[in-house]
PDB file of N, CA and C in Angstrom:
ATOM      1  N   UNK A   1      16.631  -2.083   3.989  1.00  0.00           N
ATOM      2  CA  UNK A   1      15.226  -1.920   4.305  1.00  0.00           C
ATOM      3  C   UNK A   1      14.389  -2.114   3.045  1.00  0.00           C
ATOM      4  N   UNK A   2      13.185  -3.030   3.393  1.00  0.00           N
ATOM      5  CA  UNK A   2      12.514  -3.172   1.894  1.00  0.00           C
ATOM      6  C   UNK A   2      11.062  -1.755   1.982  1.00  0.00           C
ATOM      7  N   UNK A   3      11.353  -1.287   0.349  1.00  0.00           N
ATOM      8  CA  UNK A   3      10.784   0.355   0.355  1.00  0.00           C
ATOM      9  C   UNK A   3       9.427  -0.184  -0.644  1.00  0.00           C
ATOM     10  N   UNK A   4       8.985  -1.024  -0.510  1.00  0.00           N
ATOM     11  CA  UNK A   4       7.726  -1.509  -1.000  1.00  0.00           C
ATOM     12  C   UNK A   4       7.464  -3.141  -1.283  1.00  0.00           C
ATOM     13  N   UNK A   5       5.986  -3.143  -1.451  1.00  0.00           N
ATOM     14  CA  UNK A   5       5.820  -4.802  -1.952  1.00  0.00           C
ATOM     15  C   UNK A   5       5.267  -4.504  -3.279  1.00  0.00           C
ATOM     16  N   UNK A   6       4.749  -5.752  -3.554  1.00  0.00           N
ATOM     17  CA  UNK A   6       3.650  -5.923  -5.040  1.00  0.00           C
ATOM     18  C   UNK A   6       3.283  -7.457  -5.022  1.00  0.00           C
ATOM     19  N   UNK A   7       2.006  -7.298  -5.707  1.00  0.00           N
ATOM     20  CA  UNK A   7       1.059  -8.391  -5.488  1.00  0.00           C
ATOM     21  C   UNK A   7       0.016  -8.908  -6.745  1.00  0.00           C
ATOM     22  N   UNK A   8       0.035  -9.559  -7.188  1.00  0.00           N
ATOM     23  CA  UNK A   8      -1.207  -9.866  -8.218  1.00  0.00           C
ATOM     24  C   UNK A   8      -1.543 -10.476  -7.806  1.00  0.00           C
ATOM     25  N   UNK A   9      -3.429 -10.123  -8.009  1.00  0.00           N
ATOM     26  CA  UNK A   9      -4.641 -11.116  -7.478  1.00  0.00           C
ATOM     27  C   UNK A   9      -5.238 -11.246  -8.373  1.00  0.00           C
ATOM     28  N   UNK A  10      -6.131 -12.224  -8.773  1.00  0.00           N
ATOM     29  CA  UNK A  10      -6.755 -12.662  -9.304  1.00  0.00           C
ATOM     30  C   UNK A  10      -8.117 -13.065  -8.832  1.00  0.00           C
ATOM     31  N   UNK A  11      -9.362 -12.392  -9.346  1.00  0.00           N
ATOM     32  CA  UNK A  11     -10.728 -12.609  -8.525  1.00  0.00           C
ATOM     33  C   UNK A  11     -11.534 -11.843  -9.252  1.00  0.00           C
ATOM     34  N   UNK A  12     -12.769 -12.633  -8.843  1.00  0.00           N
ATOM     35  CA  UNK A  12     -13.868 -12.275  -9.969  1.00  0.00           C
ATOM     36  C   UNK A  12     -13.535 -11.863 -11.376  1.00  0.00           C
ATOM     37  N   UNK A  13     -12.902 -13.000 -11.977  1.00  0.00           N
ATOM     38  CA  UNK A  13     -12.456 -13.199 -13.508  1.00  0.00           C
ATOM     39  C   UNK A  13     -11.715 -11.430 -13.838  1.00  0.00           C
ATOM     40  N   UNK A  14     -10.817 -10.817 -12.896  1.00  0.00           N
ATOM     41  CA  UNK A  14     -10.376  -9.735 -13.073  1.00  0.00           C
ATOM     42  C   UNK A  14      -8.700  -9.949 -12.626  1.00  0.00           C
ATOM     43  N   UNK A  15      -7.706  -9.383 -12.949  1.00  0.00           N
ATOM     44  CA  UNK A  15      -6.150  -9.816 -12.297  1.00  0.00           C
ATOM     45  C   UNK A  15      -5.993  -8.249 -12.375  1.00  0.00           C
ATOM     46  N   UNK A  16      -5.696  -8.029 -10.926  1.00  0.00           N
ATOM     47  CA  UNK A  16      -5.512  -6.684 -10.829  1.00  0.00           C
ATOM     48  C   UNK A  16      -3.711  -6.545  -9.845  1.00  0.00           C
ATOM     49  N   UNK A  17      -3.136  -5.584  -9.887  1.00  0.00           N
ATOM     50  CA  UNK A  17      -1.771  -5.508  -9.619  1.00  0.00           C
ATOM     51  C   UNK A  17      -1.452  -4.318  -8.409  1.00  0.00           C
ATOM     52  N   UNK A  18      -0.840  -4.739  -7.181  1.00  0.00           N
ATOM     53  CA  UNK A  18      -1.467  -3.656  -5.994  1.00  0.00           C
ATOM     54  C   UNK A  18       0.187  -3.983  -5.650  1.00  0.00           C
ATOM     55  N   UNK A  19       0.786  -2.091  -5.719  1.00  0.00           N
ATOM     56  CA  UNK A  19       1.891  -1.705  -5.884  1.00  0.00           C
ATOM     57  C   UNK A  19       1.712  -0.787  -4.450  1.00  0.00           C
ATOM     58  N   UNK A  20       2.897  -1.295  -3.236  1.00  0.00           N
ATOM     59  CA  UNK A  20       2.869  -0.477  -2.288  1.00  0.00           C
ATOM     60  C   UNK A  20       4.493   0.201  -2.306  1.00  0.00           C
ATOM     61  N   UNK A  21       4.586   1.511  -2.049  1.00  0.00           N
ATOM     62  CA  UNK A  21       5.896   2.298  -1.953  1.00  0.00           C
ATOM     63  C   UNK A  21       6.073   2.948  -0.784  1.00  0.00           C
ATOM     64  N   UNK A  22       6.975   2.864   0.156  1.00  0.00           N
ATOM     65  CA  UNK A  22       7.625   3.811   0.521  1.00  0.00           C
ATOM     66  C   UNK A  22       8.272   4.774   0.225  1.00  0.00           C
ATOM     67  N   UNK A  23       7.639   6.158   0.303  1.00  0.00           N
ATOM     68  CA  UNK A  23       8.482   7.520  -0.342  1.00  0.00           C
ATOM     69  C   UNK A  23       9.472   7.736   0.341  1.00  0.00           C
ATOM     70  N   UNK A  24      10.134   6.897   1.192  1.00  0.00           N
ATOM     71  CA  UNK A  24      11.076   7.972   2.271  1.00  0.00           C
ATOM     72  C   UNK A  24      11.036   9.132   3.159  1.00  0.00           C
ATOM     73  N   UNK A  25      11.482   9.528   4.226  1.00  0.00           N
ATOM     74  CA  UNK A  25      11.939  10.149   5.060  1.00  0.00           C
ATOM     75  C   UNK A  25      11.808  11.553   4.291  1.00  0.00           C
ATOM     76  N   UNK A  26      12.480  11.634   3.189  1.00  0.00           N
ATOM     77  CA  UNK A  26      12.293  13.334   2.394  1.00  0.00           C
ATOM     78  C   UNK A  26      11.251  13.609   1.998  1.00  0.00           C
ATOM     79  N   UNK A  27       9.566  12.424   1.261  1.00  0.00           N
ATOM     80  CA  UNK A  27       8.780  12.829   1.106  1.00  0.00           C
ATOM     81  C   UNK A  27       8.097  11.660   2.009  1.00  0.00           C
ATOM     82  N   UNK A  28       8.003  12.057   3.238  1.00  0.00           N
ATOM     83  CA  UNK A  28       7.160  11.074   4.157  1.00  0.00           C
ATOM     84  C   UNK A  28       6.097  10.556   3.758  1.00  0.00           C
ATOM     85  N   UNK A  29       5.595   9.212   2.572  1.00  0.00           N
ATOM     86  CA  UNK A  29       4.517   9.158   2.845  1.00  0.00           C
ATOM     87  C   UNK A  29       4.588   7.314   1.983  1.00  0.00           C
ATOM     88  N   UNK A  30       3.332   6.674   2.547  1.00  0.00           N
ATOM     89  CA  UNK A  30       3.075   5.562   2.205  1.00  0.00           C
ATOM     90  C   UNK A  30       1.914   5.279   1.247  1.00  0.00           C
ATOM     91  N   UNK A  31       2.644   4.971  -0.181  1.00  0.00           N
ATOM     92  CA  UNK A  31       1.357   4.838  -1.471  1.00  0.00           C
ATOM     93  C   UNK A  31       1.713   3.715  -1.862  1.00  0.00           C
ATOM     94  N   UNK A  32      -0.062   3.515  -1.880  1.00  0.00           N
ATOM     95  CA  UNK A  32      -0.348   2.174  -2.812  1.00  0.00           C
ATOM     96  C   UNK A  32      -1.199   2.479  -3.980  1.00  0.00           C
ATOM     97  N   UNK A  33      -1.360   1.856  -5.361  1.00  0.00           N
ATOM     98  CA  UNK A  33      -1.770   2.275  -5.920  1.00  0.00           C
ATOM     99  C   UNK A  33      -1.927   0.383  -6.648  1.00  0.00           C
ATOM    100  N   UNK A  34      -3.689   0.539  -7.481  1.00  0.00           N
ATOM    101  CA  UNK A  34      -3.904  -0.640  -7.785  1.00  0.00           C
ATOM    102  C   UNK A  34      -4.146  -0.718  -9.151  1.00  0.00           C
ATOM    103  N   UNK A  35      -3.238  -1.229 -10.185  1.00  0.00           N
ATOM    104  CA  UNK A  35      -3.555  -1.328 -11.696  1.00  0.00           C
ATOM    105  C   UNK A  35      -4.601  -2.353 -11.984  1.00  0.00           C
ATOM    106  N   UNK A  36      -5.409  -2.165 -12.703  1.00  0.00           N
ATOM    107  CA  UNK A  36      -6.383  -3.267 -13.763  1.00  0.00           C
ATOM    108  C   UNK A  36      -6.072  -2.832 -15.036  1.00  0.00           C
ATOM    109  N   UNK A  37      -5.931  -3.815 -15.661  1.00  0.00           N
ATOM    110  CA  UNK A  37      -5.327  -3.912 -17.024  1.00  0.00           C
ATOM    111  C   UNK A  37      -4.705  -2.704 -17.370  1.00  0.00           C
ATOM    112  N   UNK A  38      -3.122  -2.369 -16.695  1.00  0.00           N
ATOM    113  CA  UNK A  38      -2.666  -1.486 -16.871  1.00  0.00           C
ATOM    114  C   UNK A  38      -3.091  -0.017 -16.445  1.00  0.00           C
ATOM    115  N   UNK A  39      -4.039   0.108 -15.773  1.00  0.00           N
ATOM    116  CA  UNK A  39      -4.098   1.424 -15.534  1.00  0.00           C
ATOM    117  C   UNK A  39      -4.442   1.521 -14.397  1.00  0.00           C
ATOM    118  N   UNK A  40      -4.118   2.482 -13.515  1.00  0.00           N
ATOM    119  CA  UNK A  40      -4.266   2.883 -12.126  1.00  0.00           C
ATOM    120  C   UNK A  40      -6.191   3.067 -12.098  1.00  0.00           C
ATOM    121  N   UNK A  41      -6.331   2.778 -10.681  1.00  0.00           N
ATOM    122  CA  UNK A  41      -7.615   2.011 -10.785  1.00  0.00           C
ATOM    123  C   UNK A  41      -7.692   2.929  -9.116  1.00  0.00           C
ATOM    124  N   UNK A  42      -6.737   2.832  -8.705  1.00  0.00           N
ATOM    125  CA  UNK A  42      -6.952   3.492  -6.675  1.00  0.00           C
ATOM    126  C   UNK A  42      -5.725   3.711  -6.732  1.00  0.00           C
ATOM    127  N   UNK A  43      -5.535   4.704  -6.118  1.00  0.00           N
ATOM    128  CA  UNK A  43      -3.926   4.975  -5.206  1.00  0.00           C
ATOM    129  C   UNK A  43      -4.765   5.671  -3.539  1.00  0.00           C
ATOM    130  N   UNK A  44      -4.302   5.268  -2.727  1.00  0.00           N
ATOM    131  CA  UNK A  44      -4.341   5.065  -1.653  1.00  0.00           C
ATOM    132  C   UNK A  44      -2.724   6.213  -1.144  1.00  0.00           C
ATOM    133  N   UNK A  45      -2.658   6.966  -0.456  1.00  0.00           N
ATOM    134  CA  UNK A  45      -1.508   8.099  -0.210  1.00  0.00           C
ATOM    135  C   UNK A  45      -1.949   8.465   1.277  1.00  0.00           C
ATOM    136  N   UNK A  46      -0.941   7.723   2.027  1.00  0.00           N
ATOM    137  CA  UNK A  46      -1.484   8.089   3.712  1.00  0.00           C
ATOM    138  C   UNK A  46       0.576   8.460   4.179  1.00  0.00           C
ATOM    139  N   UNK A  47      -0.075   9.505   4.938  1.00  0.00           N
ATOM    140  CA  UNK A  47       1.334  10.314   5.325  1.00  0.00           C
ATOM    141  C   UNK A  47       1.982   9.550   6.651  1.00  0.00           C
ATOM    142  N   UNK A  48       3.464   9.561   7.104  1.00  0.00           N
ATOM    143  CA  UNK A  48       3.522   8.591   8.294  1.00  0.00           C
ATOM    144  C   UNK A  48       3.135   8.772   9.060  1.00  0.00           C
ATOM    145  N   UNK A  49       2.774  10.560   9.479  1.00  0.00           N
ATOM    146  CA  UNK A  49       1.828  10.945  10.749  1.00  0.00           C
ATOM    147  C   UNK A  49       0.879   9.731  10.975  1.00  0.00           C
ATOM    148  N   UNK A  50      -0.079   9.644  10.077  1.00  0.00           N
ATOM    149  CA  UNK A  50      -1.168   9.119   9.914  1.00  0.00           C
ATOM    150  C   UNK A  50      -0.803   7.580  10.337  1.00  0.00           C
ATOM    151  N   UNK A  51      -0.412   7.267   9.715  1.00  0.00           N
ATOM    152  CA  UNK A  51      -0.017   5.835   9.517  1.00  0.00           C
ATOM    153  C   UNK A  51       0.888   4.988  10.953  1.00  0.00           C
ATOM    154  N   UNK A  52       1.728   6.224  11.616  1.00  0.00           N
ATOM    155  CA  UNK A  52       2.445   5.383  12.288  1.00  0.00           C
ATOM    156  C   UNK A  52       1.553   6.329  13.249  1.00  0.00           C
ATOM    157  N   UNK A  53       0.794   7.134  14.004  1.00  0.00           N
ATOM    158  CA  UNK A  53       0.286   7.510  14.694  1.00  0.00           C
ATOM    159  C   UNK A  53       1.458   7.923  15.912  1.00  0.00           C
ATOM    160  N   UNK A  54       1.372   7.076  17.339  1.00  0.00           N
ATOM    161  CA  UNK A  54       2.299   7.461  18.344  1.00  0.00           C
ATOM    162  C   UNK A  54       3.811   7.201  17.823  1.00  0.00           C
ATOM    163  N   UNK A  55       4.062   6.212  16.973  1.00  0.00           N
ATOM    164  CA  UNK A  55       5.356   5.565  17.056  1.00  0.00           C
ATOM    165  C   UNK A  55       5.918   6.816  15.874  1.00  0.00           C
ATOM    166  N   UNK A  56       7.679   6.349  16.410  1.00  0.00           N
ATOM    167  CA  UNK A  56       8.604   7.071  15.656  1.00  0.00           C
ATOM    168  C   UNK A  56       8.812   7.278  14.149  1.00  0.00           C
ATOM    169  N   UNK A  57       8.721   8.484  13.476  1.00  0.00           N
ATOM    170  CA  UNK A  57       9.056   8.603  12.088  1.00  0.00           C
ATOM    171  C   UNK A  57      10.712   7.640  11.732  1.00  0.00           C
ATOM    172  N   UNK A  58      11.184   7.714  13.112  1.00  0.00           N
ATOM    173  CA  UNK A  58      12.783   7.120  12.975  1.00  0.00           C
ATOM    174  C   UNK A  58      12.715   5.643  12.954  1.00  0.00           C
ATOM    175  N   UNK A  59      11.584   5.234  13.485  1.00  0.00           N
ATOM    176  CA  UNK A  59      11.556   3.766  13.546  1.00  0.00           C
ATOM    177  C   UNK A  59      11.499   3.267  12.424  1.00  0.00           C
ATOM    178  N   UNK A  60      12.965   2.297  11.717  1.00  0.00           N
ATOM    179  CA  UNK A  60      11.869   1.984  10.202  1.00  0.00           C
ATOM    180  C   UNK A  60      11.491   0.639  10.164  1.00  0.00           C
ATOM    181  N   UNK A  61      11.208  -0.098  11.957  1.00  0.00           N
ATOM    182  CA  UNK A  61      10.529  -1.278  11.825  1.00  0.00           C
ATOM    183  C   UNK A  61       9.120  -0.716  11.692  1.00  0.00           C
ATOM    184  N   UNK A  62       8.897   0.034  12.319  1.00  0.00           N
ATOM    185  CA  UNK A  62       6.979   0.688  12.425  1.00  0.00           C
ATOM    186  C   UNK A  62       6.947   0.956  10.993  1.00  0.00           C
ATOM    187  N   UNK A  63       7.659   1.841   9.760  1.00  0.00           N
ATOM    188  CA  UNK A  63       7.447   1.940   9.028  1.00  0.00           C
ATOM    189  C   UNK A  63       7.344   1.222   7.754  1.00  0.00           C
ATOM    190  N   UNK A  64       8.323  -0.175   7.841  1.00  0.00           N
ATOM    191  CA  UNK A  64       7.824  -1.611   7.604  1.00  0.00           C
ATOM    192  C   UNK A  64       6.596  -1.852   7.863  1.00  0.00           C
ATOM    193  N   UNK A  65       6.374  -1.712   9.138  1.00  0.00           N
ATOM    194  CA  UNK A  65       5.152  -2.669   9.598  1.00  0.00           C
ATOM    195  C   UNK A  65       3.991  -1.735   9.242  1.00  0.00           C
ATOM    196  N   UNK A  66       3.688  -0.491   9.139  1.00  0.00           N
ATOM    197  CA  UNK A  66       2.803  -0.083   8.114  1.00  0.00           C
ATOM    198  C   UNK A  66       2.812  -0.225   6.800  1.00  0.00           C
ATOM    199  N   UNK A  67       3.754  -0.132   6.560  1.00  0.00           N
ATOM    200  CA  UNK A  67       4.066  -0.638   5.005  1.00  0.00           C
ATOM    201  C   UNK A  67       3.196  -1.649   4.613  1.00  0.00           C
ATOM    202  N   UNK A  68       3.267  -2.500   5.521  1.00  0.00           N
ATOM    203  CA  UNK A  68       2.960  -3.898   4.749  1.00  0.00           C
ATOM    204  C   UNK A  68       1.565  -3.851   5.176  1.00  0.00           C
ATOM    205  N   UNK A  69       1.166  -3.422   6.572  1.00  0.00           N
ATOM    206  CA  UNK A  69      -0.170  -3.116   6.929  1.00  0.00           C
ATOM    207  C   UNK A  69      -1.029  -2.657   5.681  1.00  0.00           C
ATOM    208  N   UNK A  70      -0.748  -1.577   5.158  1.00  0.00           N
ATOM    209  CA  UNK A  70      -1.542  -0.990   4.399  1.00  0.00           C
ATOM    210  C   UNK A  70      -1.576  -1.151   3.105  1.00  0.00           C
ATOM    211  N   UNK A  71      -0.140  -2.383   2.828  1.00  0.00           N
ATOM    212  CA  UNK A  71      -0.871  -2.973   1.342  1.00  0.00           C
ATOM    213  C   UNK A  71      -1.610  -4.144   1.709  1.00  0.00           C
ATOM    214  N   UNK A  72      -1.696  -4.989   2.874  1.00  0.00           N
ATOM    215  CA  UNK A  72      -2.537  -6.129   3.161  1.00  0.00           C
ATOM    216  C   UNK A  72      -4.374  -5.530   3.061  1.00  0.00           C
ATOM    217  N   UNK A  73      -4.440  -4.594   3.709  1.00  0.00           N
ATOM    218  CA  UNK A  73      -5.114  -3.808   3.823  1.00  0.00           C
ATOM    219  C   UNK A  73      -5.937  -3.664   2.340  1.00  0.00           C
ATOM    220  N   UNK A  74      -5.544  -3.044   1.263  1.00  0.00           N
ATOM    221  CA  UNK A  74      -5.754  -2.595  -0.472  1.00  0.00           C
ATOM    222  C   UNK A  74      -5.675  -4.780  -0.890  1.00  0.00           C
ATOM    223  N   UNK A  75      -5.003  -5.285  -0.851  1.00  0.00           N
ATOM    224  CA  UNK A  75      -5.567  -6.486  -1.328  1.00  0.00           C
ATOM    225  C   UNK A  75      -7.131  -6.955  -0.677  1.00  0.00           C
ATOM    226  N   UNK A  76      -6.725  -6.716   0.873  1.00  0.00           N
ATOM    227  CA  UNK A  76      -7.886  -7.300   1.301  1.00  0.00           C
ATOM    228  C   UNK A  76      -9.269  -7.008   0.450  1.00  0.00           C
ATOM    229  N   UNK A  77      -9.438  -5.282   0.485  1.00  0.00           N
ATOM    230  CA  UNK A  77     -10.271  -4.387   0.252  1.00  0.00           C
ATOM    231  C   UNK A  77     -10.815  -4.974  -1.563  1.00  0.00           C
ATOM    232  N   UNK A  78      -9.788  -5.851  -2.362  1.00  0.00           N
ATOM    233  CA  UNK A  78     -10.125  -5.729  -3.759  1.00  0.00           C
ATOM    234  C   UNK A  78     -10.892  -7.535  -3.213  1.00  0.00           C
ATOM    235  N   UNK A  79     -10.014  -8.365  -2.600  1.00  0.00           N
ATOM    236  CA  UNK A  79     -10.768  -9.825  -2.455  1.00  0.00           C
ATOM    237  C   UNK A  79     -12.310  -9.763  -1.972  1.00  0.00           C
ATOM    238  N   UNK A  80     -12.254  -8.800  -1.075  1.00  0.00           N
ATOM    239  CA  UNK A  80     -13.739  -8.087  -1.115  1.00  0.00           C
ATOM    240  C   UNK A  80     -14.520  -7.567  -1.685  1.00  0.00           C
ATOM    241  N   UNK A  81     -14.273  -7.012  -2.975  1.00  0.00           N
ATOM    242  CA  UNK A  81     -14.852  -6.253  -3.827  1.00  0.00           C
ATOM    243  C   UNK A  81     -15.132  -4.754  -3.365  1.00  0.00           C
ATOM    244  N   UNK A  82     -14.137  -3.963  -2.394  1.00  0.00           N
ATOM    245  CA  UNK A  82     -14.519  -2.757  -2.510  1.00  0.00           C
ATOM    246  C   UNK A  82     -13.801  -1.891  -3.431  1.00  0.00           C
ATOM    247  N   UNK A  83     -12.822  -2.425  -3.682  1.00  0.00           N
ATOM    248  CA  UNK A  83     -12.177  -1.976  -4.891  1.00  0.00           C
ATOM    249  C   UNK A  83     -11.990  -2.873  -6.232  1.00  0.00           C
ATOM    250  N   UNK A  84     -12.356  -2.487  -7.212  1.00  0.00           N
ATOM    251  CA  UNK A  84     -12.286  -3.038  -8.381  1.00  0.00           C
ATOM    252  C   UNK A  84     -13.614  -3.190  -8.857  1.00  0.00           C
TER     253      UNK A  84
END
């Protein structure tokens, strides 16, 4: 099972680095967190309650598929300029 992504973007003359993790099952929760020049800039920390809503904590396609949801999500948010 893959337990995170990572991404560098580049926009508005800035390269910023958006790190998504899966904590696992022992500390249920899904963080992303976005470096600019080395330093944490946003972390984003949503629990699977939250995240997977009706579907199963056991499912770890749903928890993939938030996974990736919610770092598409933190890139989108910086190509936009709400972050950064």
């Amino acid at each position: 099972m893959q337990k995170g992504f990572n991404s560098d973007i580049n926009t508005r003359g800035q390269q910023f680095h958006v790190q998504t993790e899966d904590w696992g099952r022992e500390n249920p929760f899904l963080v992303s967190r976005v470096f600019c020049d080395g330093a944490v800039i946003t972390t984003l920390k949503t629990s699977y309650q939250d995240a997977l809503k009706n579907q199963s904590i056991k499912d770890s396609e749903a928890i993939l598929q938030a996974l990736r949801k919610q770092h598409n999500s933190v890139v989108d948010q910086i190509y936009s300029g709400q972050i950064g």
